[in-house]
Protein backbone atom coordinates (compact mmCIF):
# COMPACT_ATOMS: atom_id res chain seq x y z
CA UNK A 1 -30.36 -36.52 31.36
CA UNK A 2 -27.25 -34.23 29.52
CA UNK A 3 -27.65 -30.69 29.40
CA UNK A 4 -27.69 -28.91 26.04
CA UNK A 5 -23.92 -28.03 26.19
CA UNK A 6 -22.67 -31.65 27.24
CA UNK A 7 -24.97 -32.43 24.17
CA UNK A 8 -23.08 -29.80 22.42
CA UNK A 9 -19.82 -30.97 23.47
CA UNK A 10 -20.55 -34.63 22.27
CA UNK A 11 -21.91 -33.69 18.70
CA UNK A 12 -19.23 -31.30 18.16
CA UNK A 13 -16.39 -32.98 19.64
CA UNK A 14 -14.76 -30.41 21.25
CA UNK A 15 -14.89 -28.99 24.65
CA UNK A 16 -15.32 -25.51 25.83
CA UNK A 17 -11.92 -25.11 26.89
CA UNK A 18 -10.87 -26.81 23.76
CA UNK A 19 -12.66 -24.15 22.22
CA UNK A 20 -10.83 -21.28 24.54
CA UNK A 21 -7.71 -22.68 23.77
CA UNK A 22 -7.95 -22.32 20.15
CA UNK A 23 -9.91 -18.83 20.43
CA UNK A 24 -6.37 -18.17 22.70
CA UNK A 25 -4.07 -18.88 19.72
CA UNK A 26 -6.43 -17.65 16.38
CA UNK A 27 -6.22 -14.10 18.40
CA UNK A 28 -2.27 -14.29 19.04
CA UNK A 29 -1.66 -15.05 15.50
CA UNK A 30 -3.95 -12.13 14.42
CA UNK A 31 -2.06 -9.99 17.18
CA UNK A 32 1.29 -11.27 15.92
CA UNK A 33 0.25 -10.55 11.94
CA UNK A 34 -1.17 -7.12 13.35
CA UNK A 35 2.17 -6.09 14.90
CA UNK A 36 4.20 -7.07 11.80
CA UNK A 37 1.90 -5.17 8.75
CA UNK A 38 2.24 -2.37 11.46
CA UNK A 39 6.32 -2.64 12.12
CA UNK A 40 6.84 -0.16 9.60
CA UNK A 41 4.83 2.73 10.66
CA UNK A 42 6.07 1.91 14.02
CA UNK A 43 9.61 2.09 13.53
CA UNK A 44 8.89 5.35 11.36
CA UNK A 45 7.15 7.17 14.37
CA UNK A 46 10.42 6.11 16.61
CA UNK A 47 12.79 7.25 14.00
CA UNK A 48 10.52 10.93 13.60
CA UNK A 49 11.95 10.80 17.80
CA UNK A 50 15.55 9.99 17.16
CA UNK A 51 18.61 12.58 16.76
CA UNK A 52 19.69 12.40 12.97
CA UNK A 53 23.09 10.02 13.85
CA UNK A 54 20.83 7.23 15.76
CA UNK A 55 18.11 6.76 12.87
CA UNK A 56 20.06 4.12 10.92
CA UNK A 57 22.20 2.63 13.90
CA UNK A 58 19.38 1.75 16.02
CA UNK A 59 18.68 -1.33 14.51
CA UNK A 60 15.03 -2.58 14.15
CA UNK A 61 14.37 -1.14 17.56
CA UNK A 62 10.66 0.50 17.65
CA UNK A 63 11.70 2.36 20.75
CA UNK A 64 12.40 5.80 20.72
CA UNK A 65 15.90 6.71 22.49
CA UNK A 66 16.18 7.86 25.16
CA UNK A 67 17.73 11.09 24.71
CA UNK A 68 14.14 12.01 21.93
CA UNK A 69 13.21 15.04 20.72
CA UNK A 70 11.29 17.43 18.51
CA UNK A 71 13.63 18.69 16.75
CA UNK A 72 13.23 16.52 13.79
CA UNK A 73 9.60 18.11 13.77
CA UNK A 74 10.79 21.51 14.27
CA UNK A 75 13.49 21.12 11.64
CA UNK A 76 11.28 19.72 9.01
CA UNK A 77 8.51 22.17 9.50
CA UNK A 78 10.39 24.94 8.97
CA UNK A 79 12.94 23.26 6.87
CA UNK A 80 11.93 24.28 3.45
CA UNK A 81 12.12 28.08 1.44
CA UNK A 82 8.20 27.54 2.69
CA UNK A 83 5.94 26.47 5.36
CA UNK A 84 5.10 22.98 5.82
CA UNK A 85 1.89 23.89 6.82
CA UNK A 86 1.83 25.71 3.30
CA UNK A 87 2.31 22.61 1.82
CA UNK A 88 -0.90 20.95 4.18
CA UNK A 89 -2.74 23.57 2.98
CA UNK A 90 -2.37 22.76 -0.73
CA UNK A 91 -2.93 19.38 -0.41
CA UNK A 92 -6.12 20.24 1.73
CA UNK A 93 -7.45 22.46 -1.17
CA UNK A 94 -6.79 20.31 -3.78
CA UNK A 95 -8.15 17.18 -1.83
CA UNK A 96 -11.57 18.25 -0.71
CA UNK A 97 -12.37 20.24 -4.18
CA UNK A 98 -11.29 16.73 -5.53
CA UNK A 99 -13.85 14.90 -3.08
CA UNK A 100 -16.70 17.69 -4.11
CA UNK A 101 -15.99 16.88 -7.53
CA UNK A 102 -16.16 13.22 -7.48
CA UNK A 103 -19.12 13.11 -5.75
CA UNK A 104 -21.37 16.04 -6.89
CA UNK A 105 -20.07 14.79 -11.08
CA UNK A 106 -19.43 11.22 -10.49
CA UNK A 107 -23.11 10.86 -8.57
CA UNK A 108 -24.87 12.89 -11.64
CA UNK A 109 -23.37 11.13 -14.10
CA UNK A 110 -24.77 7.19 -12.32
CA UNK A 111 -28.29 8.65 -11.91
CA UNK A 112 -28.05 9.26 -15.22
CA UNK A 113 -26.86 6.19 -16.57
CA UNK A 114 -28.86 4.11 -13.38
CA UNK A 115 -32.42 5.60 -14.06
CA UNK A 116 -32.97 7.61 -16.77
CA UNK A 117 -33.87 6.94 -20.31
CA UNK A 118 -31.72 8.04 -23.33
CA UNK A 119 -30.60 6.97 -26.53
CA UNK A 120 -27.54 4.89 -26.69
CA UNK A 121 -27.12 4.34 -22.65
CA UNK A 122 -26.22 1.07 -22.51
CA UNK A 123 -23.22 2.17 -24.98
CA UNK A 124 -22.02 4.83 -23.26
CA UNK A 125 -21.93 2.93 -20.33
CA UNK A 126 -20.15 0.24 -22.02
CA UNK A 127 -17.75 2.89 -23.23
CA UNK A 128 -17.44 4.59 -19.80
CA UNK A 129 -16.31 1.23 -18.46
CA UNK A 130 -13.63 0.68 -21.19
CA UNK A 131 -12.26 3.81 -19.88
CA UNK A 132 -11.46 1.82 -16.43
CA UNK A 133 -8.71 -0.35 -18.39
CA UNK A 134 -6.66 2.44 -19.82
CA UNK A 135 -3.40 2.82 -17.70
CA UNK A 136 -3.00 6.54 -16.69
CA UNK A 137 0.03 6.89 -18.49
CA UNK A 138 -1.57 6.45 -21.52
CA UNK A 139 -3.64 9.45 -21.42
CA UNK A 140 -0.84 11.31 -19.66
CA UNK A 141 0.86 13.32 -22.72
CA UNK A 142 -2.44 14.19 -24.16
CA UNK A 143 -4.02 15.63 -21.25
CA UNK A 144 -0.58 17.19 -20.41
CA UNK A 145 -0.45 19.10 -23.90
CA UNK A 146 -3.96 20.42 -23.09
CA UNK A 147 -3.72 21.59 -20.31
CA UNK A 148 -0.72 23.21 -20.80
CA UNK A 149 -2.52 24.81 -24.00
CA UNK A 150 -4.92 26.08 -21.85
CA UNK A 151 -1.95 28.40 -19.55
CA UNK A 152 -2.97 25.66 -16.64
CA UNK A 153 0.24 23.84 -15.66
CA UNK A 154 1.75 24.95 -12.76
CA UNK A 155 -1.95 25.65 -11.37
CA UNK A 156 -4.04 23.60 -8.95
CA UNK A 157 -6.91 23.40 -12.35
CA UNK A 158 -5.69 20.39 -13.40
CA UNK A 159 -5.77 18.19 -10.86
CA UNK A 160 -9.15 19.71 -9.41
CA UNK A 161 -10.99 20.32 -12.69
CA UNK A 162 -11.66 16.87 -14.29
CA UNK A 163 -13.21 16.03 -11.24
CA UNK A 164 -15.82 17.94 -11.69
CA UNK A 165 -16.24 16.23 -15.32
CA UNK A 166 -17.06 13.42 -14.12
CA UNK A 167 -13.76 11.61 -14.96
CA UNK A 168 -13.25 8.50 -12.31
CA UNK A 169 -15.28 5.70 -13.88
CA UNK A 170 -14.66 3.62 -10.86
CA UNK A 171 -16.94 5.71 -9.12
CA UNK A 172 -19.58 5.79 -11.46
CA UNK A 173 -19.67 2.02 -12.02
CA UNK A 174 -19.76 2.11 -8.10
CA UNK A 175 -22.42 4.51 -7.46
CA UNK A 176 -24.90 2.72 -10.03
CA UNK A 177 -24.66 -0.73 -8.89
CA UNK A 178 -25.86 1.31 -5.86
CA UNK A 179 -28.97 3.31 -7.48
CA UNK A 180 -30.12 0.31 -8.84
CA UNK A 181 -30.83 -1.34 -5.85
CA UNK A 182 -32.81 1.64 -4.87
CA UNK A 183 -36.37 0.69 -4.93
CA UNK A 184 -37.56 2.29 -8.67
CA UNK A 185 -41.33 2.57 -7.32
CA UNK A 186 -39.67 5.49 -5.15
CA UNK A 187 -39.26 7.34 -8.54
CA UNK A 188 -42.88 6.76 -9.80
CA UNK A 189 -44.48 7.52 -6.54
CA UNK A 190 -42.21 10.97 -6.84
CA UNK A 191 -43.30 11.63 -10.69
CA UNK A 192 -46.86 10.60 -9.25
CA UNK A 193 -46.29 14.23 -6.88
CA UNK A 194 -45.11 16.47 -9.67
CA UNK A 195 -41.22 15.89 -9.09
CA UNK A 196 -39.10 15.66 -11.82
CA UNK A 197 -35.74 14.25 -12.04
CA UNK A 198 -33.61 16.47 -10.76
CA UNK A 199 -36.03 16.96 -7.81
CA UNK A 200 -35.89 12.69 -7.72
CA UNK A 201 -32.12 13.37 -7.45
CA UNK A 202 -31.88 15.54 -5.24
CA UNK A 203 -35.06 14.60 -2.92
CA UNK A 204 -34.87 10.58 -3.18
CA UNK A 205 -31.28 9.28 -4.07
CA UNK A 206 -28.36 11.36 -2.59
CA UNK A 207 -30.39 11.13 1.26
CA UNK A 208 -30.66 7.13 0.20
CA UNK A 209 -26.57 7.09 -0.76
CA UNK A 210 -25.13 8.40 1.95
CA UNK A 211 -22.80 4.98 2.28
CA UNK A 212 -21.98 4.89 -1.36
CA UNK A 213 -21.17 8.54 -1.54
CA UNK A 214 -19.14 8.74 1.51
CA UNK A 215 -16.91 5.57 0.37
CA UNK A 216 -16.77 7.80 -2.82
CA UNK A 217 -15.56 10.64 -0.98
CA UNK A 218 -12.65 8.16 1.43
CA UNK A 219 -11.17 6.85 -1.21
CA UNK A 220 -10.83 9.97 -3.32
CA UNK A 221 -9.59 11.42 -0.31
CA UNK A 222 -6.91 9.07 0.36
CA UNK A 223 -6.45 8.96 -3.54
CA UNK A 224 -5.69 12.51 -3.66
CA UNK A 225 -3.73 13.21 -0.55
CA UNK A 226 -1.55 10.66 -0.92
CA UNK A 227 -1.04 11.33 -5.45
CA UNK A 228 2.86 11.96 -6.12
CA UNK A 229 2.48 11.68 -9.81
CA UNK A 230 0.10 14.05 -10.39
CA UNK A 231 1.81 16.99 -8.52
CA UNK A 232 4.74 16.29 -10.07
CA UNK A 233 3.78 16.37 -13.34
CA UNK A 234 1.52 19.75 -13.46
CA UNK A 235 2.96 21.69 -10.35
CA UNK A 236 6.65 23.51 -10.52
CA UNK A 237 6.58 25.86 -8.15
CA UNK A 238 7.22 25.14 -4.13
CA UNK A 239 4.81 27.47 -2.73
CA UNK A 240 2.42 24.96 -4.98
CA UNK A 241 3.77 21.84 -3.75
CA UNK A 242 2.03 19.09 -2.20
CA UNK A 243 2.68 17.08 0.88
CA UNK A 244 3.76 14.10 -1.42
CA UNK A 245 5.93 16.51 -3.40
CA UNK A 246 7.46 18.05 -0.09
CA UNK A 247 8.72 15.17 1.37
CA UNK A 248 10.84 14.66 -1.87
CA UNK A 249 12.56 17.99 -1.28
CA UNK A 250 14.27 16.32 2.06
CA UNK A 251 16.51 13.53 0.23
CA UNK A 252 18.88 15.12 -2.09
CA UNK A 253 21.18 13.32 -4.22
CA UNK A 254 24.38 14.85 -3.10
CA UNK A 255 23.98 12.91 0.01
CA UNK A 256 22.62 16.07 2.44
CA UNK A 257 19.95 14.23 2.84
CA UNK A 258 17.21 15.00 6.16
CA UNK A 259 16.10 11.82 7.32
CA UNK A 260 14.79 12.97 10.68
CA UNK A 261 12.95 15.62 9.35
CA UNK A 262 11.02 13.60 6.21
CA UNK A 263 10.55 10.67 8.65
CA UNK A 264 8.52 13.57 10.96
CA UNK A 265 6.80 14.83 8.04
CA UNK A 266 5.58 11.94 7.01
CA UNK A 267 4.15 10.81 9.95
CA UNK A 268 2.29 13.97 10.42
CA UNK A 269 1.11 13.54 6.43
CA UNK A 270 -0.71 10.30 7.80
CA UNK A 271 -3.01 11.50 9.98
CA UNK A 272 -5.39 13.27 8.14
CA UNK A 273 -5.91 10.12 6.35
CA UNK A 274 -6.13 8.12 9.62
CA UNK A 275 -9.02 10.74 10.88
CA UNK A 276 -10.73 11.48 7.55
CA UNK A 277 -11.30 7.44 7.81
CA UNK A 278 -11.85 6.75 11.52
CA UNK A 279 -14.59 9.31 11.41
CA UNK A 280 -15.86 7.60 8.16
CA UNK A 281 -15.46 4.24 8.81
CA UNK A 282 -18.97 3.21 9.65
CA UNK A 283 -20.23 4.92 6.01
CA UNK A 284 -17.45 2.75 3.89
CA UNK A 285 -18.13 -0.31 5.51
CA UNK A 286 -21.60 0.12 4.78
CA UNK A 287 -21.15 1.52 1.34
CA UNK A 288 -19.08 -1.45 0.37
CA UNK A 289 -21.27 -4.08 1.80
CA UNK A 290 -24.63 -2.74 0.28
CA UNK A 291 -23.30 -1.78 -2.94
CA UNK A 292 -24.75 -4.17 -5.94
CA UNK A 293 -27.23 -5.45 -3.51
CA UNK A 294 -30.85 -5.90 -3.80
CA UNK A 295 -32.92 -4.39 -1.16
């Protein structure tokens, strides 16, 4: 009599160390596609390491020198009329208000639209939706003429204020393909204890959206910290300026340019990013699997 894996190996046609083999090479490919989609960050974080007159002459060497240093991190910390960590700072502030906004507004606003009752919901939804296919250049003049109306430019308000109005669609759409898959006999059984909506809100949907609400949160994180147009638009002053907007101040056109330093810079800029989602992770992979799904 055959064992069940000889049976195995006869229906399937292929032997176990067939099957190694190939297990063997799908992982060295991945490994090999891995280390080229990472090459550039690599060869950044060497670069951040090597004295200003070795960046460019180095090759496409990942390998630090061997006579590396600091002082491109020293130098580009301190490099500016300001801080560095001034500019962290404002791109801190203006990122996590942005994240509170987004998900305290954007999470009201697809309750709303995902379980209550009004007049004319199904159009507003349809015209929230239209919203999602306007470039944002389009809207770029108008909102720039109002806000500078309003004594805001050169102020954080405008990049931290329509946040709090709700004004990310994507969001919306994605938090109420979420809330409807929330059971709705949750709601009744609520109303059935005296609670009313915002209680339902509060009580029954944000502790259910946790994964929806913290992919919300990532990618307006990511969104924010890493915007370039924005700043640069609304914000003038340098004491203001953004991370984004202060590695632009090392490259100047009359060639005294400081490579070492915005190559240093810039690989500090990426790890709040790379902690904000490695401590997240878990949340956005089950926010984006669940979301639209019927449970």
């Amino acid at each position: 009599m055959t064992t069940d894996a000889e049976s195995l190996t006869v229906v399937t046609g292929s032997s176990p160390s067939r099957r190694r083999i190939m297990s063997v090479v799908a992982h060295a490919l991945l490994i090999a596609a891995s280390m080229v989609m990472l090459y550039p960050l690599l060869w950044l974080l060497a670069a951040s390491f090597r004295p200003g007159n070795e960046i460019f002459t180095s090759g496409v060497s990942v390998l630090p020198s061997l006579d590396w240093s600091l002082d491109s991190y020293i130098r580009g910390w301190n490099g500016l009329r300001v801080s560095f960590g001034q500019l962290f700072i404002n791109s801190f502030v203006i990122s996590i208000l942005s994240v509170a906004g987004n998900v305290i507004a954007c999470s009201l606003a697809a309750y709303a639209f995902a379980r209550l009752e009004f007049a004319g919901r199904s159009f507003w939804f349809a015209m929230m939706l239209m919203t999602l296919m306007l470039p944002y250049q389009v809207t770029l003049i108008p909102q720039y003429v109002l806000f500078l109306n309003m004594g805001w430019v050169n102020t954080f308000l405008p990049l931290v204020v329509p946040k709090f109005l709700a004004a990310d669609a994507f969001f919306i759409f994605l938090m109420v393909q979420f809330f409807r898959g929330i059971p709705k006999e949750l709601d009744e059984a609520a109303r059935m204890d005296g609670a009313g909506p915002w209680r339902i809100y509060w009580k029954i949907i944000l502790p259910l959206s946790m994964p929806v609400l913290a992919t919300a949160a990532i990618f307006t994180f990511i969104w924010t910290w890493d915007d370039f147009f924005g700043p640069l638009i609304y914000l003038s002053d340098l004491r203001q300026y953004t991370v984004m907007l202060g590695l632009r101040t090392f490259t100047d056109s009359t060639g005294m340019s400081d490579y070492g330093g915005m190559f240093a810079m810039s690989v500090l800029s990426l790890v709040p990013i790379f902690v904000f989602f490695l401590l997240f992770q878990r949340l956005l992979i089950e926010g984006i699997a669940t979301t639209g799904m019927k449970r």
